[in-house]
N, C-alpha and C. Protein backbone atom coordinates (compact mmCIF):
# COMPACT_ATOMS: atom_id res chain seq x y z
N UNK A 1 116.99 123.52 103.38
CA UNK A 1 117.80 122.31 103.64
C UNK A 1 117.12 121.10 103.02
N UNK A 2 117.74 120.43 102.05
CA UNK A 2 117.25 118.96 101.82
C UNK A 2 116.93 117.78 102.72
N UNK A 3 115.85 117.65 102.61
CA UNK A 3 115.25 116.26 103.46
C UNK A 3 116.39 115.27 102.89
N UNK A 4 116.89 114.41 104.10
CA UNK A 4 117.74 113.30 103.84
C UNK A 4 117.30 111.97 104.77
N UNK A 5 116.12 112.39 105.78
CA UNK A 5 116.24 111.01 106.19
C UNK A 5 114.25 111.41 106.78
N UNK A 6 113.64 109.87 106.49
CA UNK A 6 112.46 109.63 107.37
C UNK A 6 112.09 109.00 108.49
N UNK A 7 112.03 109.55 109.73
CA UNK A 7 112.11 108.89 111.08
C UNK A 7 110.39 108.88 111.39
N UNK A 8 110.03 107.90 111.53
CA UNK A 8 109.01 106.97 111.83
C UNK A 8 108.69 106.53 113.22
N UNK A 9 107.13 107.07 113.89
CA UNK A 9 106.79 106.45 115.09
C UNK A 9 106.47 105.11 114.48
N UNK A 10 105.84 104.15 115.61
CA UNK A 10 105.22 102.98 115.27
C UNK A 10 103.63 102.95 115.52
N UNK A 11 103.50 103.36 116.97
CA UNK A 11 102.12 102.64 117.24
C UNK A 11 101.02 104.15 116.62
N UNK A 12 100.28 103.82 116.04
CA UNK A 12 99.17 104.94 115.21
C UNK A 12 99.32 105.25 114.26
N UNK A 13 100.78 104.93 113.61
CA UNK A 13 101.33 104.92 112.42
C UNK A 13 101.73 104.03 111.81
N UNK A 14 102.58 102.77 112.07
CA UNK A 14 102.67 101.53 111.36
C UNK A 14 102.05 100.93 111.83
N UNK A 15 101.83 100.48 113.26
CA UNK A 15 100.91 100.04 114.27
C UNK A 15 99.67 99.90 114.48
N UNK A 16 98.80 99.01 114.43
CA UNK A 16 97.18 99.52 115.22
C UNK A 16 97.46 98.96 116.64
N UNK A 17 97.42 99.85 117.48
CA UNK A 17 97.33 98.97 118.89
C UNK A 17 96.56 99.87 119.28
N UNK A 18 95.96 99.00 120.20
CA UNK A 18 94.90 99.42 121.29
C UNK A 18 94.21 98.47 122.45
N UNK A 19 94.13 98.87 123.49
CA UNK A 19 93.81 98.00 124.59
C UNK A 19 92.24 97.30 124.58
N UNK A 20 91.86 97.96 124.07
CA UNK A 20 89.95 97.80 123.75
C UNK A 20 90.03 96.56 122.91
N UNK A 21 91.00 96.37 122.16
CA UNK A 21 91.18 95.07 121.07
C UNK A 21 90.48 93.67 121.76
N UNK A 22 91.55 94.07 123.00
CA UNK A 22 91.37 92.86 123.98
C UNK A 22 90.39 93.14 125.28
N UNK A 23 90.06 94.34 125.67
CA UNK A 23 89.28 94.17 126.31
C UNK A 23 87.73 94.70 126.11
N UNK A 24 87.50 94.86 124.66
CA UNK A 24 86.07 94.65 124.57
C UNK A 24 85.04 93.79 124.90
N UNK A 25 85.91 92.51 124.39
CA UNK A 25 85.16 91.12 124.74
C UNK A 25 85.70 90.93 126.09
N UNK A 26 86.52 91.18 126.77
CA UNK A 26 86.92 91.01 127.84
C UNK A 26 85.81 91.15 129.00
N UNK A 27 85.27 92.45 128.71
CA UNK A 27 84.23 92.89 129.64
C UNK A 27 82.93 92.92 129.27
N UNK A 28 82.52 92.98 128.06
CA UNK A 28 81.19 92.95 127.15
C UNK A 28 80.22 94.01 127.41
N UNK A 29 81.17 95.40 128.40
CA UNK A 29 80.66 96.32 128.96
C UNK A 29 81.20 97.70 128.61
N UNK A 30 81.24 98.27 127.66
CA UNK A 30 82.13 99.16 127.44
C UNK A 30 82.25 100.25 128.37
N UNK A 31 81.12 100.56 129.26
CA UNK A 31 81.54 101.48 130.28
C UNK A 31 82.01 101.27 131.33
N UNK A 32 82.55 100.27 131.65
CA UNK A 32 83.38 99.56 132.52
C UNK A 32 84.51 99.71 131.89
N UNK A 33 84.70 98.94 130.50
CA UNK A 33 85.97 98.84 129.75
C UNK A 33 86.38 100.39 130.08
N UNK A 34 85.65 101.31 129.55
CA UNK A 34 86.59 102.93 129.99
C UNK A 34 86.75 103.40 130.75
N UNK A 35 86.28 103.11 132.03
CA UNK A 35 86.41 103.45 133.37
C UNK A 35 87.88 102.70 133.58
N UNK A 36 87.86 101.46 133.46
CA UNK A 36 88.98 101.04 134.17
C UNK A 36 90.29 101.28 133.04
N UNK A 37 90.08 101.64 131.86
CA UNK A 37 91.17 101.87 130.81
C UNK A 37 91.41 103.87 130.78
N UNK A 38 90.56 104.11 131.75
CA UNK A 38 90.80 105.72 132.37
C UNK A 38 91.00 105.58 133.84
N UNK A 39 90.89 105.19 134.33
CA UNK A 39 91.19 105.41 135.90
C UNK A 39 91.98 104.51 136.58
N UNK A 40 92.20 103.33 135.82
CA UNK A 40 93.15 101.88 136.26
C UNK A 40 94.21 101.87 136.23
N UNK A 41 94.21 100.85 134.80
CA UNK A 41 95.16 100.94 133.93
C UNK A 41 95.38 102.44 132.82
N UNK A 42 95.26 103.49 132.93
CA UNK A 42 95.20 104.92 132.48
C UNK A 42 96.88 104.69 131.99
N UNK A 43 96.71 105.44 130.51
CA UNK A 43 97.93 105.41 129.90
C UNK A 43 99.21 105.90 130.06
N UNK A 44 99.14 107.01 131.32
CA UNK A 44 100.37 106.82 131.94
C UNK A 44 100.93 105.93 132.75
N UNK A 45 100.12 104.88 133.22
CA UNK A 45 100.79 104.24 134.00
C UNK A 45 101.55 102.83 133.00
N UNK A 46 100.75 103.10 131.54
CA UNK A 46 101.52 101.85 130.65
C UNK A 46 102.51 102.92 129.90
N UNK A 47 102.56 103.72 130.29
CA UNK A 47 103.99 104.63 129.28
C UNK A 47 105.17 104.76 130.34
N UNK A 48 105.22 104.22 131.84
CA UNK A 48 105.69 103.95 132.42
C UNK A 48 106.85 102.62 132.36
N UNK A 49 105.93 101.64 131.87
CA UNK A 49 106.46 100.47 131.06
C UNK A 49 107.40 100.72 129.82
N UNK A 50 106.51 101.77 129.00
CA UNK A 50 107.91 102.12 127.98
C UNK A 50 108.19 103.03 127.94
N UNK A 51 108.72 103.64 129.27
CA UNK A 51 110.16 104.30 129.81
C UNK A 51 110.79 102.99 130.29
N UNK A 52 110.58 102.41 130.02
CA UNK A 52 111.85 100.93 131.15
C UNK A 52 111.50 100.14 132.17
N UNK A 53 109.97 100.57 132.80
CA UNK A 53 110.19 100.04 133.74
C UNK A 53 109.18 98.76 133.60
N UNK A 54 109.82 97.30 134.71
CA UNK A 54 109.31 96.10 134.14
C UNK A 54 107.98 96.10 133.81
N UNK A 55 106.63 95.03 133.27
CA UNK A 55 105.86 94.63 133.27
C UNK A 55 105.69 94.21 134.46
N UNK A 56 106.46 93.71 134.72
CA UNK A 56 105.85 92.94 136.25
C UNK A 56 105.67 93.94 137.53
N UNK A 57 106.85 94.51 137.13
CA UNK A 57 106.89 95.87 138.49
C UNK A 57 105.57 96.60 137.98
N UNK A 58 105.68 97.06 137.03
CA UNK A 58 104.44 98.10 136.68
C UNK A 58 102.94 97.23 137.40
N UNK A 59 102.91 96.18 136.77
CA UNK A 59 101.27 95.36 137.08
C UNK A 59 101.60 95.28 139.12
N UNK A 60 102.62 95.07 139.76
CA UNK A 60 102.07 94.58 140.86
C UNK A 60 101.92 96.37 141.64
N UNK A 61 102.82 97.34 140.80
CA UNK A 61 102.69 98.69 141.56
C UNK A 61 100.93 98.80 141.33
N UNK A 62 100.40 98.57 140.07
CA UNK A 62 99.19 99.16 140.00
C UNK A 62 98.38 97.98 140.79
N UNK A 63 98.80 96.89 141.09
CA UNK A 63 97.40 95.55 141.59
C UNK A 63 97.19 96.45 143.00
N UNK A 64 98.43 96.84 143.70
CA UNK A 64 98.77 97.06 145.05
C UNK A 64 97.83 98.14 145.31
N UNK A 65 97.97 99.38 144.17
CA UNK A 65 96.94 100.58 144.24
C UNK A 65 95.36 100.29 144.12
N UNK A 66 95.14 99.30 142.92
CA UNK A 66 93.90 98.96 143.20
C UNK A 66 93.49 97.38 142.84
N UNK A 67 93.71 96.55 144.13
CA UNK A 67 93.57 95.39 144.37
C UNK A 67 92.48 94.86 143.97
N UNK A 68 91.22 95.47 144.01
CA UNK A 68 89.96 95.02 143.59
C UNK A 68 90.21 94.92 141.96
N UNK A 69 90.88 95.36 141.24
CA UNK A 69 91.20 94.98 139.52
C UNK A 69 92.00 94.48 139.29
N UNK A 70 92.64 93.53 140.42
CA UNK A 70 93.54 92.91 139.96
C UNK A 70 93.77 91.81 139.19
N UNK A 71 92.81 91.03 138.75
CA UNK A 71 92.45 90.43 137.59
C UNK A 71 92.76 91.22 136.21
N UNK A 72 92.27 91.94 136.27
CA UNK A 72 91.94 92.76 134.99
C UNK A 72 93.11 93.79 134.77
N UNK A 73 93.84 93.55 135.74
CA UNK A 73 95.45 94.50 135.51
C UNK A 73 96.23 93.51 135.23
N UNK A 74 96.38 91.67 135.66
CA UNK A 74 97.25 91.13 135.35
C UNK A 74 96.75 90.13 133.79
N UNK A 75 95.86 90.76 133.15
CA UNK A 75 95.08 90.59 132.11
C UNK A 75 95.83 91.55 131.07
N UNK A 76 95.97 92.58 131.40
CA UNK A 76 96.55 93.34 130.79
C UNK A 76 98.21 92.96 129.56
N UNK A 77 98.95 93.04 130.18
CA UNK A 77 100.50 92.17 129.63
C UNK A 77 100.28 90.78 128.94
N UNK A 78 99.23 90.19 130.28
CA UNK A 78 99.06 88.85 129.39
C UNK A 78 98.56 88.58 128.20
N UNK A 79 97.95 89.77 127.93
CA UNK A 79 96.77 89.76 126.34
C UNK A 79 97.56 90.78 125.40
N UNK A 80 98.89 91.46 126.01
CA UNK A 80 99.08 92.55 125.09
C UNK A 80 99.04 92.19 123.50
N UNK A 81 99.50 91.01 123.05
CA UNK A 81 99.31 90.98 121.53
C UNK A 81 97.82 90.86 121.05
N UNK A 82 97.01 90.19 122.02
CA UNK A 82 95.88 90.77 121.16
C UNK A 82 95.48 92.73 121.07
N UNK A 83 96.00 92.89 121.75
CA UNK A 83 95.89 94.96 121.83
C UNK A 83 96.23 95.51 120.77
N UNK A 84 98.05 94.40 120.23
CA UNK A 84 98.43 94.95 118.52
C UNK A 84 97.77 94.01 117.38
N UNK A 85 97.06 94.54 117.14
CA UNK A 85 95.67 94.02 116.00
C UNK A 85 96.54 93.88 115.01
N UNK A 86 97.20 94.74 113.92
CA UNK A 86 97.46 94.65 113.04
C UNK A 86 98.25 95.58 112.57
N UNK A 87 99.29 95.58 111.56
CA UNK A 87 100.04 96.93 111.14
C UNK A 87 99.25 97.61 110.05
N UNK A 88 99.38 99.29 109.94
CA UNK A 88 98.11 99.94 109.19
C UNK A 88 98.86 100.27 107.77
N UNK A 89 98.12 99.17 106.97
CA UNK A 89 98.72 98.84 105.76
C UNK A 89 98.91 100.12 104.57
N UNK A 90 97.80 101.06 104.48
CA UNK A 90 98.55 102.05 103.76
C UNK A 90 99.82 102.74 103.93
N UNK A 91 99.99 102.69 105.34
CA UNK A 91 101.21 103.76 105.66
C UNK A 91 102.66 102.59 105.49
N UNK A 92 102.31 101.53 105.74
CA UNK A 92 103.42 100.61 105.42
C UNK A 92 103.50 100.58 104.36
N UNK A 93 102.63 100.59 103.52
CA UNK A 93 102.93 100.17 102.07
C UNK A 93 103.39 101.30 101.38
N UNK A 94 103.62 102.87 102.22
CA UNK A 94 104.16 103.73 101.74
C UNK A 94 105.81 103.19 102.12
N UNK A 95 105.95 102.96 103.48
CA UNK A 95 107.53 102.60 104.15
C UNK A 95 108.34 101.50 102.98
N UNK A 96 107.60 100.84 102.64
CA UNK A 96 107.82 99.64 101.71
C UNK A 96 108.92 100.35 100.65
N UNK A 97 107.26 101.12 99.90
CA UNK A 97 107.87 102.15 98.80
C UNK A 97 109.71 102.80 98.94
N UNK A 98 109.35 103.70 100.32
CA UNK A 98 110.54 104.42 100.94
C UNK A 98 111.79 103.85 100.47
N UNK A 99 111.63 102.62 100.96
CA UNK A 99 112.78 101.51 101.12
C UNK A 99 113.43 101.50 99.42
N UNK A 100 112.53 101.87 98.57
CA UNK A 100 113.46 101.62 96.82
C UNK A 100 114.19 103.64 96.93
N UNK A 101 113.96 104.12 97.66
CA UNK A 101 114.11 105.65 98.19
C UNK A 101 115.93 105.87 97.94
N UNK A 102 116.32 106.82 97.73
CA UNK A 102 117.60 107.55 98.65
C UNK A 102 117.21 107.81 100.07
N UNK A 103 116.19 107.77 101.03
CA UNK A 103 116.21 108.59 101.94
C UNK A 103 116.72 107.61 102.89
N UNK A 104 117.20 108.21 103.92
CA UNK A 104 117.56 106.91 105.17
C UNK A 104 116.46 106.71 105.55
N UNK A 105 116.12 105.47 106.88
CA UNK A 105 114.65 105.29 107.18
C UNK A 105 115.01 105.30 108.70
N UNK A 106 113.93 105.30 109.78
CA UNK A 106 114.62 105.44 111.23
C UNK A 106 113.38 105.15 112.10
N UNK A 107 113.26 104.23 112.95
CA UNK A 107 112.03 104.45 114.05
C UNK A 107 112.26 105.27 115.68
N UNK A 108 111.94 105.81 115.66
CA UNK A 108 111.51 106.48 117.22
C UNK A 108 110.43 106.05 118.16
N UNK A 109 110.39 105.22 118.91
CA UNK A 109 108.97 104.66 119.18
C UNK A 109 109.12 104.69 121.05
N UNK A 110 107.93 104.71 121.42
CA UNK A 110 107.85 104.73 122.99
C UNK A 110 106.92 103.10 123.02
N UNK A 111 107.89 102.32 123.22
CA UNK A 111 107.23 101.19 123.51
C UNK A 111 108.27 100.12 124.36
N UNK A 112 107.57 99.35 124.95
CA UNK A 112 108.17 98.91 126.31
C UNK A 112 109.43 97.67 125.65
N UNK A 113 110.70 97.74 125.99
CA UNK A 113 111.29 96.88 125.69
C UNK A 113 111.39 95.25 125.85
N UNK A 114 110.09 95.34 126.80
CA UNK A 114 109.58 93.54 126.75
C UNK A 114 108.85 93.05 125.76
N UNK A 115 107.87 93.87 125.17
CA UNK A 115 107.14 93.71 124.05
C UNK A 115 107.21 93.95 123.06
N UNK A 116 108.10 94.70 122.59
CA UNK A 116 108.56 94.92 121.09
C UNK A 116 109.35 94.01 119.98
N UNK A 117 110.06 93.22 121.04
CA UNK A 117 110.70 92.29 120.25
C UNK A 117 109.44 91.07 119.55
N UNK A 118 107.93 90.89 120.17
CA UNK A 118 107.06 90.21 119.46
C UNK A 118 106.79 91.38 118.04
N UNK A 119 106.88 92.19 118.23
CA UNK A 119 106.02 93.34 117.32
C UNK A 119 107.55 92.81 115.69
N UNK A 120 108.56 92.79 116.34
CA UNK A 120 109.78 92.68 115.53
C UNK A 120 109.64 91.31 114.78
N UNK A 121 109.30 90.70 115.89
CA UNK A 121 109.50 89.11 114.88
C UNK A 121 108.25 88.79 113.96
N UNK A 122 106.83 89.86 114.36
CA UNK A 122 106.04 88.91 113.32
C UNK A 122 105.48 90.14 112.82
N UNK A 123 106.42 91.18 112.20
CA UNK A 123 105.85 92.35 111.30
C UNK A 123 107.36 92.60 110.43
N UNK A 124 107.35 91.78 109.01
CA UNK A 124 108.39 91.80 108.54
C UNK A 124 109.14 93.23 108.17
N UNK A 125 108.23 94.13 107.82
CA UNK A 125 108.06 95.08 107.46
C UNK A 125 109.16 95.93 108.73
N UNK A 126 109.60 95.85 109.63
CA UNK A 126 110.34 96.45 110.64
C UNK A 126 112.01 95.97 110.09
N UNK A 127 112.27 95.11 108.99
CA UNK A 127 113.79 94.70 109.21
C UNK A 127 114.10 96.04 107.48
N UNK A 128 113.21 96.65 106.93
CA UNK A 128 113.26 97.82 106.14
C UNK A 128 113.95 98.82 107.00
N UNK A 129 114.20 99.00 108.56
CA UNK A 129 114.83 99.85 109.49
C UNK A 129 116.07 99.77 109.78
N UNK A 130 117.08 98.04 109.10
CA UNK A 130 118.02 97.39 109.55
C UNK A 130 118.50 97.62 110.69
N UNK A 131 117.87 97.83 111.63
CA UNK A 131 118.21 97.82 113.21
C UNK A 131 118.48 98.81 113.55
N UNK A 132 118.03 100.54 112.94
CA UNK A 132 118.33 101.85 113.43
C UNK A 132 116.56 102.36 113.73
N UNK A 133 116.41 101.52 114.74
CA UNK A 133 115.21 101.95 115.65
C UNK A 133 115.83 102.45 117.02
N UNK A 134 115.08 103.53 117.65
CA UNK A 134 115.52 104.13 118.95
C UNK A 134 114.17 103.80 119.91
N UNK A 135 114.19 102.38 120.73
CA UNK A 135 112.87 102.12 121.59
C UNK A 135 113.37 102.86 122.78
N UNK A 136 111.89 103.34 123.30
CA UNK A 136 112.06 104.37 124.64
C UNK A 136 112.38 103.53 125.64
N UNK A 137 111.85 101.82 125.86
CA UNK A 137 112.17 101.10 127.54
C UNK A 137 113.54 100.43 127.40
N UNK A 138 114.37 100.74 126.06
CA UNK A 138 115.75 100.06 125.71
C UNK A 138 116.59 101.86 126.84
N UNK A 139 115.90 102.93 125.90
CA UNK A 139 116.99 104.31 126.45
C UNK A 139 116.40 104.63 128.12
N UNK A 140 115.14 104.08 128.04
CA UNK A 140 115.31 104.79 129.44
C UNK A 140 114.87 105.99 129.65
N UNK A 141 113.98 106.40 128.13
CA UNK A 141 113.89 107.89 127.70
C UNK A 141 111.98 108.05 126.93
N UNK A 142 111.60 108.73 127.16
CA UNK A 142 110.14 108.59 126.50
C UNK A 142 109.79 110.02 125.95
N UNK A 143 109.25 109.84 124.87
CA UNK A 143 108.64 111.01 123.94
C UNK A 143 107.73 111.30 124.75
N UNK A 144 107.47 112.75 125.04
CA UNK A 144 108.34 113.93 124.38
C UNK A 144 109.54 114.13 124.96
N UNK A 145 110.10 113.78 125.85
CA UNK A 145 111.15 114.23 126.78
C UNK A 145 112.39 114.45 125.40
N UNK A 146 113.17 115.98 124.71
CA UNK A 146 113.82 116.09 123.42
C UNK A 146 115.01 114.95 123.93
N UNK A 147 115.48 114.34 124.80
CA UNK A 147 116.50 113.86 124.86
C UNK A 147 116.29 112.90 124.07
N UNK A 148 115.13 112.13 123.79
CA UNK A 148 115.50 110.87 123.17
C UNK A 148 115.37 111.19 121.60
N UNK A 149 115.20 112.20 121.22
CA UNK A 149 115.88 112.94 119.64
C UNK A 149 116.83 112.82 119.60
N UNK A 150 117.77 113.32 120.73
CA UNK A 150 119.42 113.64 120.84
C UNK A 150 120.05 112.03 120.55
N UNK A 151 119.37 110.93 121.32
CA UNK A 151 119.96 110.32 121.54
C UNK A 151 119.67 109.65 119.60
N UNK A 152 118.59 109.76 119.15
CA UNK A 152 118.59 109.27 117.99
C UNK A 152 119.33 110.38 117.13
N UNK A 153 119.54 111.69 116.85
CA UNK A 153 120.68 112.71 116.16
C UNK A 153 121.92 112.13 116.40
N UNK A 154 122.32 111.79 117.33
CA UNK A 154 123.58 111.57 117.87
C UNK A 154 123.96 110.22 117.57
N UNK A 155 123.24 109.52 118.20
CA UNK A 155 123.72 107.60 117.48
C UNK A 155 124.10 107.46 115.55
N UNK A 156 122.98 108.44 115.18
CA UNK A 156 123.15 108.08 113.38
C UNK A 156 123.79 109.21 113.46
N UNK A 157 124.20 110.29 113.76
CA UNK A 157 125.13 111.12 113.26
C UNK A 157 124.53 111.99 111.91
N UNK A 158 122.26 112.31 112.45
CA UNK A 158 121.65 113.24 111.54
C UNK A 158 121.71 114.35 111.87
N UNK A 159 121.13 115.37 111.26
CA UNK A 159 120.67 116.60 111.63
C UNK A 159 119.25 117.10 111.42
N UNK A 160 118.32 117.70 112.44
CA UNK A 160 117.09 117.65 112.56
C UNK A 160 116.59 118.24 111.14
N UNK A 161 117.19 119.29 110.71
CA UNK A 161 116.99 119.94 109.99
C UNK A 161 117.09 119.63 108.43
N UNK A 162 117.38 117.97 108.56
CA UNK A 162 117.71 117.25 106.75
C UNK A 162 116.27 115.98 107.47
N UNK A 163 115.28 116.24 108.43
CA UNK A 163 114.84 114.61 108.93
C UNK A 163 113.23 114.94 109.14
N UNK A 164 112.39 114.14 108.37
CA UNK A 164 111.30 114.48 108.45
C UNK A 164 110.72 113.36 109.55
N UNK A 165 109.82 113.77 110.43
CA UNK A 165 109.23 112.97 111.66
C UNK A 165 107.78 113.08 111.60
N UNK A 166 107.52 111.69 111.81
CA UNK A 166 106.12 111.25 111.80
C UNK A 166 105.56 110.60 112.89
N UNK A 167 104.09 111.03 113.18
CA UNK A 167 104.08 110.75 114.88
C UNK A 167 102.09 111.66 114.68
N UNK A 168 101.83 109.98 115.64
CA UNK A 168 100.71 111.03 115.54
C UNK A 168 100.54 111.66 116.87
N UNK A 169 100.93 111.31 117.75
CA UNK A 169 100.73 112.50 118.96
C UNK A 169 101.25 113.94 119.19
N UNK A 170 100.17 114.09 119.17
CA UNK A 170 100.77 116.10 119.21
C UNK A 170 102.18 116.53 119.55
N UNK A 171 102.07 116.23 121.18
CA UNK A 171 102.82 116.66 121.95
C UNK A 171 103.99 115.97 121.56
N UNK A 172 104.19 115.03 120.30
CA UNK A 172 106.00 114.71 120.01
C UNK A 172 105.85 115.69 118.99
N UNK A 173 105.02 115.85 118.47
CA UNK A 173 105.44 116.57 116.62
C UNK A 173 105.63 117.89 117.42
N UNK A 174 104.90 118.59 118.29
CA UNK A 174 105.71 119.62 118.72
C UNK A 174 106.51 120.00 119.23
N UNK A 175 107.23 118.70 119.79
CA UNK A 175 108.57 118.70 120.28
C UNK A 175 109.50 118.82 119.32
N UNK A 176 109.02 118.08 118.49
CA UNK A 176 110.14 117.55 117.14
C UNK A 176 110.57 119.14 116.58
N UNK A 177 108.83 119.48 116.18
CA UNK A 177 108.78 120.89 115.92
C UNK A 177 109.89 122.01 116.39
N UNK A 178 109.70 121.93 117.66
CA UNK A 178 110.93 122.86 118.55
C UNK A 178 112.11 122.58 118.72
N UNK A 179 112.33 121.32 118.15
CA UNK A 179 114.14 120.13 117.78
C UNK A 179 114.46 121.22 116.57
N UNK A 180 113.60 121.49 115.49
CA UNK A 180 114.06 121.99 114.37
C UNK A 180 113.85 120.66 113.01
N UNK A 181 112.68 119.86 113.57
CA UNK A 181 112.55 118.45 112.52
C UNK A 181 111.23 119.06 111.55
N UNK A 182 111.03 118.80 110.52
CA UNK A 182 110.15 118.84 109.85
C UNK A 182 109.00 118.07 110.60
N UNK A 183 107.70 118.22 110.26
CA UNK A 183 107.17 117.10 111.01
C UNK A 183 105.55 116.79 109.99
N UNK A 184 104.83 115.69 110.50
CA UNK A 184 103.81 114.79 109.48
C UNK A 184 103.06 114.63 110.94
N UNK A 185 102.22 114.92 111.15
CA UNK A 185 101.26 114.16 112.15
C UNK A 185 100.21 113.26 111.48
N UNK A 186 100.17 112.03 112.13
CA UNK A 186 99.57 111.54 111.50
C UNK A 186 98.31 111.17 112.12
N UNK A 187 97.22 111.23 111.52
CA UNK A 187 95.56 111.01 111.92
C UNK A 187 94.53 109.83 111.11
N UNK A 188 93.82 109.21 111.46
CA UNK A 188 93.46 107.56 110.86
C UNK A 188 92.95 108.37 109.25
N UNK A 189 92.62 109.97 108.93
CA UNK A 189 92.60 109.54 107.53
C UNK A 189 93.28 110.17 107.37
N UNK A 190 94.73 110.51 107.37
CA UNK A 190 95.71 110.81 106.97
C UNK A 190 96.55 110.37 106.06
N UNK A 191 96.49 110.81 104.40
CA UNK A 191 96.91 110.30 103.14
C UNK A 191 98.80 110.60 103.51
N UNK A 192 99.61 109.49 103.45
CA UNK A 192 100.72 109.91 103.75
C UNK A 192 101.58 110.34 102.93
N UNK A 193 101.11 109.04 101.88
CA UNK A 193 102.00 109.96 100.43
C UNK A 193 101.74 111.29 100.17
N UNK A 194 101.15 112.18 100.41
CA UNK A 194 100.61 112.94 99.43
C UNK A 194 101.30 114.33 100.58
N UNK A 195 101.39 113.78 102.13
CA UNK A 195 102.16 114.50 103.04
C UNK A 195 103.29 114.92 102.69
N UNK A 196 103.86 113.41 102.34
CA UNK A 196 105.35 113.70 102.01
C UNK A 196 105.79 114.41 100.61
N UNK A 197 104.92 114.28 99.56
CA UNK A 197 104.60 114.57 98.46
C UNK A 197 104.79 116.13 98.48
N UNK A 198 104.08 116.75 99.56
CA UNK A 198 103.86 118.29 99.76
C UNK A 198 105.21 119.04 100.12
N UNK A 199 106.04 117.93 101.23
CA UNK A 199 107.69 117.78 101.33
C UNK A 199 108.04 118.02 100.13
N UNK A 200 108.15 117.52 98.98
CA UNK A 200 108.90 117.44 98.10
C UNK A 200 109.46 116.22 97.82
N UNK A 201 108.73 115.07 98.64
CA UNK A 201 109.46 113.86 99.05
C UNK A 201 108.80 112.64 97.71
N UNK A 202 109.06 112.70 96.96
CA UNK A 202 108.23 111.52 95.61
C UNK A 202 108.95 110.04 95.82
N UNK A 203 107.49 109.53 96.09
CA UNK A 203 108.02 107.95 96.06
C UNK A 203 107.19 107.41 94.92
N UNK A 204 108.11 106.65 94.30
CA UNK A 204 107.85 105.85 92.91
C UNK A 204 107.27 104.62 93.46
């Protein structure tokens, strides 16, 4: 089957985010910083946020659980743009490329629908998607759970089997995997052209 379209995570792939951004200097302690970025604030309780649910609800459910960090939990949201450092310019500057492409382009991303719209306005590089991004705290839906494939197959009217997916967390590419999507995992030295290249996918 011919590849016809490239669906794109964001954060590890166009994205650098990370919480350490902001709370390195925060704490000037890094074994503190991982204690409380493993046992606190621990990343399910911010993938909670992008499934839908508020910032605010999320920070006062977790202050309530552990009151003694509650500084440092309502630190959290308030600093999130320093967390997104920067977008990771080789792989954009492949998306760039894409964009002179036949292929369609598509984001899939698990990120909270309060915060994404900053990520939108000051990373130009996101309007190359013309507004066929699928955010997880907009559906209500979070990777891996396959529904929010369906809901992106179904809105554009693709088929898994013409759509190559990029993602660096395991557990989506093997979802994608078991959708019937081609898939790219992506890892910090991960050459992307040369991924897609192996596709059959040539960008000029």
């Amino acid at each position: 089957m011919k590849i016809k379209n490239i669906i794109f995570d964001f954060g590890g792939v166009l994205m650098d985010w990370d919480p350490r951004y902001f709370f390195k200097d925060y704490f000037n302690d890094d074994e503190k910083m991982e204690y409380f970025l493993e046992h606190i604030a621990q990343s399910e309780w911010n993938e909670e946020q992008d499934r839908g649910r508020s910032l605010a609800e999320g920070t006062e459910i977790q202050v309530k659980k552990f009151p003694e960090w509650e500084k440092e939990l309502r630190a959290y949201y308030d600093n999130w743009t320093v967390m997104l450092k920067s977008d990771i310019p080789q792989n954009v500057d492949i998306l760039r490329r894409l964009e002179k492409t036949e292929y369609q382009l598509f984001g899939l991303t698990n990120w909270s629908e309060e915060t994404f719209p900053y990520a939108l306005e000051n990373y130009d590089f996101f309007r190359i998607f013309n507004g066929k991004i699928v955010v997880s705290g907009t559906e209500k839906l979070i990777k891996p759970d396959p529904k929010i494939w369906h809901v992106l197959l179904e809105r554009y009217n693709l088929l898994a089997d013409e759509s190559v997916f990029i993602d660096d967390n395991p557990r989506n590419i093997e979802m994608a995997r078991s959708l019937g999507f081609t898939t790219i995992k992506i890892n910090p030295d991960t050459n992307l052209e040369q991924e897609l290249s192996d596709l059959g996918i040539k960008i000029h």
